[in-house]
Protein backbone atom coordinates (compact mmCIF):
# COMPACT_ATOMS: atom_id res chain seq x y z
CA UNK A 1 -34.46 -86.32 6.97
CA UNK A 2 -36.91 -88.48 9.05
CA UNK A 3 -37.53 -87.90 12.78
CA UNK A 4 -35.24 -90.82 13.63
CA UNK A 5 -32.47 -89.60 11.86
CA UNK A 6 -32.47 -86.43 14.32
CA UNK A 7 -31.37 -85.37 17.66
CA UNK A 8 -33.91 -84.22 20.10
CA UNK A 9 -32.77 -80.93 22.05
CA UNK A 10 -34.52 -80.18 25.54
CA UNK A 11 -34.62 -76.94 27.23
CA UNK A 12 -35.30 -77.09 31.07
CA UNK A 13 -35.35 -74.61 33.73
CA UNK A 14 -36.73 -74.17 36.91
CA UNK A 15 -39.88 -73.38 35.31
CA UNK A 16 -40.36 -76.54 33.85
CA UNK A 17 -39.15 -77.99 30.14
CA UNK A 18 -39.08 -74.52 27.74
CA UNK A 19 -38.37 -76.01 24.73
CA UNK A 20 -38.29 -79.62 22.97
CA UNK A 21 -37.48 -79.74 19.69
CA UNK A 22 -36.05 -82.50 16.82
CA UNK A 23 -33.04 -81.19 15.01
CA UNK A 24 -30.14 -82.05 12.82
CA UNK A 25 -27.44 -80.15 14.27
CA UNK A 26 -27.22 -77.43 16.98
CA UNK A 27 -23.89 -75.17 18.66
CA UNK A 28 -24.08 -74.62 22.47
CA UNK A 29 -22.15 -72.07 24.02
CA UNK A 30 -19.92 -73.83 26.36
CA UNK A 31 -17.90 -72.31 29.02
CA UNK A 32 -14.41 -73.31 27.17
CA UNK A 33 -15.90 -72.46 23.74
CA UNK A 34 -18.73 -73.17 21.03
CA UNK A 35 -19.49 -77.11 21.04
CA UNK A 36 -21.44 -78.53 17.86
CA UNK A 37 -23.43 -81.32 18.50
CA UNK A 38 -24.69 -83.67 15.87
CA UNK A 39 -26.30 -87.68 15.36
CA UNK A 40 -24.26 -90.26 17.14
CA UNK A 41 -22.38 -87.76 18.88
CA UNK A 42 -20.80 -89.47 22.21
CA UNK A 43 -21.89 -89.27 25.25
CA UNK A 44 -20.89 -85.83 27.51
CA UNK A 45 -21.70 -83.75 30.28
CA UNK A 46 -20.88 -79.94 29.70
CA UNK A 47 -21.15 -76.54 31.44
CA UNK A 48 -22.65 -74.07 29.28
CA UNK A 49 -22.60 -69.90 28.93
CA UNK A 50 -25.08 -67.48 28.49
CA UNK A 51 -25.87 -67.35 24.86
CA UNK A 52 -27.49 -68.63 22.58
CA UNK A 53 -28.04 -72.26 21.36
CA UNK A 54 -28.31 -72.68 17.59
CA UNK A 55 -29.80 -75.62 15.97
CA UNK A 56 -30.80 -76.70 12.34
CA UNK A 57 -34.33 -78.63 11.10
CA UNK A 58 -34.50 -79.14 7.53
CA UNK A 59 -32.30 -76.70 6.34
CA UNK A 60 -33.42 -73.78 8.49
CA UNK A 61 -31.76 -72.50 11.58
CA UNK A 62 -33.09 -71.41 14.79
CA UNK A 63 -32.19 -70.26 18.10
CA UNK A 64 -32.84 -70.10 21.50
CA UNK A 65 -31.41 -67.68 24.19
CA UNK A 66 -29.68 -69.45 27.50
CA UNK A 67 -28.29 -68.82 30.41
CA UNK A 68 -25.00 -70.76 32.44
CA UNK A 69 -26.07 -73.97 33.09
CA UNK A 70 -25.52 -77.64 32.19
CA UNK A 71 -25.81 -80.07 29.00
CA UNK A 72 -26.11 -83.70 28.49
CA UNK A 73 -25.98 -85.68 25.68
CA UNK A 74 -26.91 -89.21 25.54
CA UNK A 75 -29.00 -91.29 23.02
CA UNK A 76 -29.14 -88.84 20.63
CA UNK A 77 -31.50 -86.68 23.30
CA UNK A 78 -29.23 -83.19 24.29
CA UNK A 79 -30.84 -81.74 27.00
CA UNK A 80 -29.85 -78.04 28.30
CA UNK A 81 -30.18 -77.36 32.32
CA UNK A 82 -30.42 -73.49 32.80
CA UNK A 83 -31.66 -70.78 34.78
C-alpha cells in the first residue's frame, strides 16, 4: 500500500509529539468503547482511555501505550492528545 493510501497517526503530549507514524488501520481506546479508525474515515473529535492504541503497517501490528486524553481525526491525519 503506498504512503498516500495511509492514515498518519500522531502522538502528542506535553512533552512534545511522541510518535508519528503512517498506518493502515489503528483501534483507540475510547472512553465509551474501542473505536477503529481507517482511510476516509469522517471527521471526529473523541475522548480517549488509558490503553493502548493499536495500529497496522503492511500487515504487521503495533502498539503504543496512552493515557486519557483526546483524538482528532481529519484528513486522513488522527492525532492523539495525552498526558
Amino acid at each position: 500500500m503506498s504512503e498516500r493510501a495511509k492514515l498518519t497517526l500522531i502522538v502528542v503530549t506535553p512533552r512534545g509529539k511522541m510518535l508519528e507514524e503512517a498506518a493502515d488501520s489503528l483501534i483507540i481506546p475510547g472512553k465509551d468503547g474501542y473505536i477503529g479508525i481507517m482511510r476516509d474515515h469522517m471527521p471526529m473529535l473523541a475522548a480517549t482511555s488509558q490503553g493502548e492504541i493499536k495500529y497496522k503497517t503492511d500487515g504487521v501490528e503495533h502498539s503504543f501505550p496512552i493515557k486519557d486524553g483526546i483524538a482528532e481525526v481529519r484528513d486522513n491525519t488522527v492525532t492523539v492528545f495525552t498526558d
